[in-house]
N, C-alpha and C. Protein backbone atom coordinates (compact mmCIF):
# COMPACT_ATOMS: atom_id res chain seq x y z
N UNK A 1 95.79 129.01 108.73
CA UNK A 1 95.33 129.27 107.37
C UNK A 1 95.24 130.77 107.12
N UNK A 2 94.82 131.37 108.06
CA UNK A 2 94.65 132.75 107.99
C UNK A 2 96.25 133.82 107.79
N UNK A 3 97.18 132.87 108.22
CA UNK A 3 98.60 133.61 107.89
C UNK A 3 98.93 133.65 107.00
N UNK A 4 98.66 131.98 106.09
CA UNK A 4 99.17 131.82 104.62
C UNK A 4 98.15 132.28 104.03
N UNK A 5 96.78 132.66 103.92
CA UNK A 5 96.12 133.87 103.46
C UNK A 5 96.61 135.28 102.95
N UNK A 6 96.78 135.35 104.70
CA UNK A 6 97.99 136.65 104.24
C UNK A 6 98.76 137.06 104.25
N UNK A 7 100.23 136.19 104.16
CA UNK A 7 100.98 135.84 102.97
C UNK A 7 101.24 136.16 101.82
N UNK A 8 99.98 135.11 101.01
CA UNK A 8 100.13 135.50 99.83
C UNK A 8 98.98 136.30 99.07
N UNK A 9 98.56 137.53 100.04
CA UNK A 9 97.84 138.64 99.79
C UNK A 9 99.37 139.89 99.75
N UNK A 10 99.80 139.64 100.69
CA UNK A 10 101.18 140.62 100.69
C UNK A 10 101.61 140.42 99.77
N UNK A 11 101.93 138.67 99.23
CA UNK A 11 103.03 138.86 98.12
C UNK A 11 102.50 139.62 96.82
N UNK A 12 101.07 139.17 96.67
CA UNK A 12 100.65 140.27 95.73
C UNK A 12 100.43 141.73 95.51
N UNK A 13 100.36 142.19 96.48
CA UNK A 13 100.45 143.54 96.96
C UNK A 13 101.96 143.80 96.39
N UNK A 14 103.03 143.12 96.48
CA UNK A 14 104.20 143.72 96.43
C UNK A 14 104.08 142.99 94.98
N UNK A 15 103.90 142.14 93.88
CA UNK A 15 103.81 141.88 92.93
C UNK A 15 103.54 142.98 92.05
N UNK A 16 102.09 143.53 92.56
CA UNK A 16 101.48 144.86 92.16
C UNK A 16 102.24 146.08 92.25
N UNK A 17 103.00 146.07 93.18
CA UNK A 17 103.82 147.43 93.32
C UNK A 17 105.47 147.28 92.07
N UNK A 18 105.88 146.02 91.48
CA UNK A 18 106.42 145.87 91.38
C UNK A 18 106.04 145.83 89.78
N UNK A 19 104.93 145.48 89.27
CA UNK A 19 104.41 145.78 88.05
C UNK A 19 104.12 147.61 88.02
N UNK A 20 103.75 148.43 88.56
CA UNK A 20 103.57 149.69 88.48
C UNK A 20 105.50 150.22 88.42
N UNK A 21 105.72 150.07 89.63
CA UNK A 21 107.50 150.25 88.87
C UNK A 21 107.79 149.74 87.27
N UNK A 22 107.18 148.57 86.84
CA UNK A 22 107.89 148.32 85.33
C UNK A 22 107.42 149.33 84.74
N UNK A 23 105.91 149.55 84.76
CA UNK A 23 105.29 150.65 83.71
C UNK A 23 106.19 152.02 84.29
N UNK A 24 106.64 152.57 85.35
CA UNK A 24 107.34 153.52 85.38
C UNK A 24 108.46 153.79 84.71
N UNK A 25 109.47 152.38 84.96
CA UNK A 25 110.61 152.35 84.08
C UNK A 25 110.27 152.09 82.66
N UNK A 26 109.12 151.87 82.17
CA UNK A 26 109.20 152.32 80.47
C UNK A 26 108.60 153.61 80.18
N UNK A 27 108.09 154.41 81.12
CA UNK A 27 107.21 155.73 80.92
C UNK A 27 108.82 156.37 81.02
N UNK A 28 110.52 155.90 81.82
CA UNK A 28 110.99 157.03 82.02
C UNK A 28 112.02 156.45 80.46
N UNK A 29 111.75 155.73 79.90
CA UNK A 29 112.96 154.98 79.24
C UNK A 29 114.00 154.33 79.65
N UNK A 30 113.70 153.87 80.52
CA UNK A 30 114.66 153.07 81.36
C UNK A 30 115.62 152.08 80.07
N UNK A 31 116.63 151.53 80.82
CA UNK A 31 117.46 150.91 79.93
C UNK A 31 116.86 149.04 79.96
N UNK A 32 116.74 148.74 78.77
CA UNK A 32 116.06 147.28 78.55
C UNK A 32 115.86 146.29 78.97
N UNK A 33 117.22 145.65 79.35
CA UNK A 33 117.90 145.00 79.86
C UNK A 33 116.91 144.72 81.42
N UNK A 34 117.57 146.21 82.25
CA UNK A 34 116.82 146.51 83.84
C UNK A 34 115.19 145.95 83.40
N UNK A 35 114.90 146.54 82.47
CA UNK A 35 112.90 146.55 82.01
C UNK A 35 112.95 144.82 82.74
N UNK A 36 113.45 144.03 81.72
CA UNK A 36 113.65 142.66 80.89
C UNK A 36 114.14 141.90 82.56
N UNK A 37 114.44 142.80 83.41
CA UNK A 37 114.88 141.46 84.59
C UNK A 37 113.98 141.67 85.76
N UNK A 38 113.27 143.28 85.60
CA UNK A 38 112.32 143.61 86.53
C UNK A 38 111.00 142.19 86.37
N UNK A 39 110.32 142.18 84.90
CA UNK A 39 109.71 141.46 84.60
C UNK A 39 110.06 139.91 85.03
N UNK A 40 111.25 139.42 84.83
CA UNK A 40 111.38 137.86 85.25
C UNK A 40 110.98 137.80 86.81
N UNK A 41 111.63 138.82 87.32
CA UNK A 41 111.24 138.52 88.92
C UNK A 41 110.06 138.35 88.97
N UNK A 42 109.00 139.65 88.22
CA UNK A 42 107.55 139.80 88.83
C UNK A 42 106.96 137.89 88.31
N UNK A 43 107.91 137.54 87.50
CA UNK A 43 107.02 136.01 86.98
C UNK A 43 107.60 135.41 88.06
N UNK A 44 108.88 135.48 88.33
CA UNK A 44 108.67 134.19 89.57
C UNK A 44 108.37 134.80 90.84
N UNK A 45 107.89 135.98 91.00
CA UNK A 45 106.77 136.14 92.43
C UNK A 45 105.69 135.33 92.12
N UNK A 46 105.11 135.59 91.02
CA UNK A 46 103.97 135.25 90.66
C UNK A 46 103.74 133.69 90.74
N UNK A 47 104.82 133.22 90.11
CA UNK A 47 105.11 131.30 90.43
C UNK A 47 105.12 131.08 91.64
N UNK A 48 105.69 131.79 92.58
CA UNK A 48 105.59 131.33 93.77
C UNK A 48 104.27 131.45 94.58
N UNK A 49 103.58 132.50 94.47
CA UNK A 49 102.17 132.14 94.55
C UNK A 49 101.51 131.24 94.27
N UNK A 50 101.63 131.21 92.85
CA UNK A 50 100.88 129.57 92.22
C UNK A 50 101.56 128.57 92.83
N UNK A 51 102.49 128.55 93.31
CA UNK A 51 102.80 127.05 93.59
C UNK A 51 102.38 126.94 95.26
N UNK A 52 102.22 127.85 95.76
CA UNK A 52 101.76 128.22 97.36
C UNK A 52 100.21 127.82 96.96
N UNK A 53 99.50 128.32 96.08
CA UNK A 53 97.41 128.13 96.11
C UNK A 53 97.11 126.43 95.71
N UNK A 54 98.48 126.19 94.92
CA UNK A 54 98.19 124.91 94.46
C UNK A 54 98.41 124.05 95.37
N UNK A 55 99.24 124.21 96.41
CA UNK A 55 99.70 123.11 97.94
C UNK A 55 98.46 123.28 98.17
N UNK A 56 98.03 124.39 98.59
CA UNK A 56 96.75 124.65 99.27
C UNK A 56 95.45 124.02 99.04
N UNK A 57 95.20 123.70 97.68
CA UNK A 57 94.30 122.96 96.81
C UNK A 57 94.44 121.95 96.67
N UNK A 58 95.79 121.25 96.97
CA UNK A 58 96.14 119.88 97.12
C UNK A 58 95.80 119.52 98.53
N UNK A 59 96.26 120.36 99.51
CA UNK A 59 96.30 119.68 101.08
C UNK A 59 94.48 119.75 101.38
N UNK A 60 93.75 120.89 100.65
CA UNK A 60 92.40 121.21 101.33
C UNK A 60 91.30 120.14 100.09
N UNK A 61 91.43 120.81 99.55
CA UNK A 61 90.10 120.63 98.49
C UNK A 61 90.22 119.39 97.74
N UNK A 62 91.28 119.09 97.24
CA UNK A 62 91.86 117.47 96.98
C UNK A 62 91.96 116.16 97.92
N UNK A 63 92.35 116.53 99.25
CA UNK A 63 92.65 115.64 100.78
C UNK A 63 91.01 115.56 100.72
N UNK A 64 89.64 116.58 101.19
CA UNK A 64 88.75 116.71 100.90
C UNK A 64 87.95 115.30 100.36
N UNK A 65 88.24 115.86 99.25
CA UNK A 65 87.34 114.84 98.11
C UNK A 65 88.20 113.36 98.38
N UNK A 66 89.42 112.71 98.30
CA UNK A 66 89.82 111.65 98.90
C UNK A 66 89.32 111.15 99.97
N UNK A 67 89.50 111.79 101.13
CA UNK A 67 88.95 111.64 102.36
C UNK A 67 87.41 111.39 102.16
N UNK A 68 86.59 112.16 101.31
CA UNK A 68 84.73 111.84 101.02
C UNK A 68 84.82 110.55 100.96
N UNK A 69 85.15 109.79 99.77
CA UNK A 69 85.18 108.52 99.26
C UNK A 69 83.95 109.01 98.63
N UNK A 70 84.03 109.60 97.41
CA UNK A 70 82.99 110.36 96.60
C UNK A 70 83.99 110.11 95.35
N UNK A 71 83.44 109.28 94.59
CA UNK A 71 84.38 108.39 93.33
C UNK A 71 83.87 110.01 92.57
N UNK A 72 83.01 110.53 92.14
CA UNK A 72 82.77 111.62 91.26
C UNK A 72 83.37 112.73 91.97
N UNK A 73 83.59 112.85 92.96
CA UNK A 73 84.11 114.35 93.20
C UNK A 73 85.77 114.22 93.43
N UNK A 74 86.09 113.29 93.51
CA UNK A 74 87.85 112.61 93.56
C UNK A 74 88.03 112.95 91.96
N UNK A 75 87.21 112.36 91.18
CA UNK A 75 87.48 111.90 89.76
C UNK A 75 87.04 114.02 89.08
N UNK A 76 86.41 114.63 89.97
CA UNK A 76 86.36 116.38 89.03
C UNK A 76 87.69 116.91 89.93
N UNK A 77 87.82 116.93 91.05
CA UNK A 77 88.97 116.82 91.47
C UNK A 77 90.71 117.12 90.66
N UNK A 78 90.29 115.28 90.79
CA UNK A 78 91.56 115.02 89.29
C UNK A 78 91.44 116.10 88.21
N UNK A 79 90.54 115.74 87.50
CA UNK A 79 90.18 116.88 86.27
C UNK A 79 90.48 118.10 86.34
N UNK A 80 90.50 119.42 87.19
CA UNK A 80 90.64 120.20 87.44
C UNK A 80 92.39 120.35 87.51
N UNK A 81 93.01 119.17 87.92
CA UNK A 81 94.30 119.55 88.13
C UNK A 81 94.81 119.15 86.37
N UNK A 82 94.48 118.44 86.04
CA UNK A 82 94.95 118.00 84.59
C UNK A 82 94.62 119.43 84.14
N UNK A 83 93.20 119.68 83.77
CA UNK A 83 93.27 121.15 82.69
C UNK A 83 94.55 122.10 83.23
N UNK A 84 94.06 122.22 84.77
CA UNK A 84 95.39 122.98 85.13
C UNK A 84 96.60 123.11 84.34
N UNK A 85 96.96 121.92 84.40
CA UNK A 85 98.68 121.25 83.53
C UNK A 85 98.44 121.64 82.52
N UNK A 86 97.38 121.02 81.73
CA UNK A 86 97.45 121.08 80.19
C UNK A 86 97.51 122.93 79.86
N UNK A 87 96.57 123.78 80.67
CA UNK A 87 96.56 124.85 80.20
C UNK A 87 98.18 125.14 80.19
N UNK A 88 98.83 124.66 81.08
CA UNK A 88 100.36 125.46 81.77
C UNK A 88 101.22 125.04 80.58
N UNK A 89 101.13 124.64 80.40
CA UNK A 89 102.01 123.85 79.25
C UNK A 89 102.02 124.47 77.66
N UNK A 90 100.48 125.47 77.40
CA UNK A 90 100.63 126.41 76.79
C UNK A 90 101.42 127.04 76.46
């Protein structure tokens, strides 16, 4: 657990370094286009994180509450992943 910790502490670290490059390339005028593909990457670093915390929340904290046999904490559980969706879908 402690690797995929940090993991995806690195990947953000380099997420972060990779958002400070965009603001560089519009401080130098960079050409648009470059701006416009720097940004898609930094979103799917960023997806790939989320989809790495969300395994994580599925295998730990979800397995968890199943495994309790705790009908209310299975059932906030659930809930938590729905708002999830619904927010994403925004």
């Amino acid at each position: 657990m402690a690797n995929a910790k940090t993991a995806k502490i690195n990947r953000l670290n380099r997420i972060e370094g990779q958002v400070r490059g965009v603001a560089q390339m519009i401080e130098n005028d960079r050409y648009c286009i470059d701006i416009l593909h720097q940004i898609q990457a930094i979103r799917s670093a960023l997806g790939k994180v989320e989809t790495q915390v969300l395994k994580d929340h599925a295998a730990c904290c979800v397995a968890e509450a199943i495994a309790s046999g705790d009908e209310a904490e299975q059932r906030e559980k659930f809930e938590e992943l729905v708002t999830l969706f619904e927010k994403a879908k925004r």
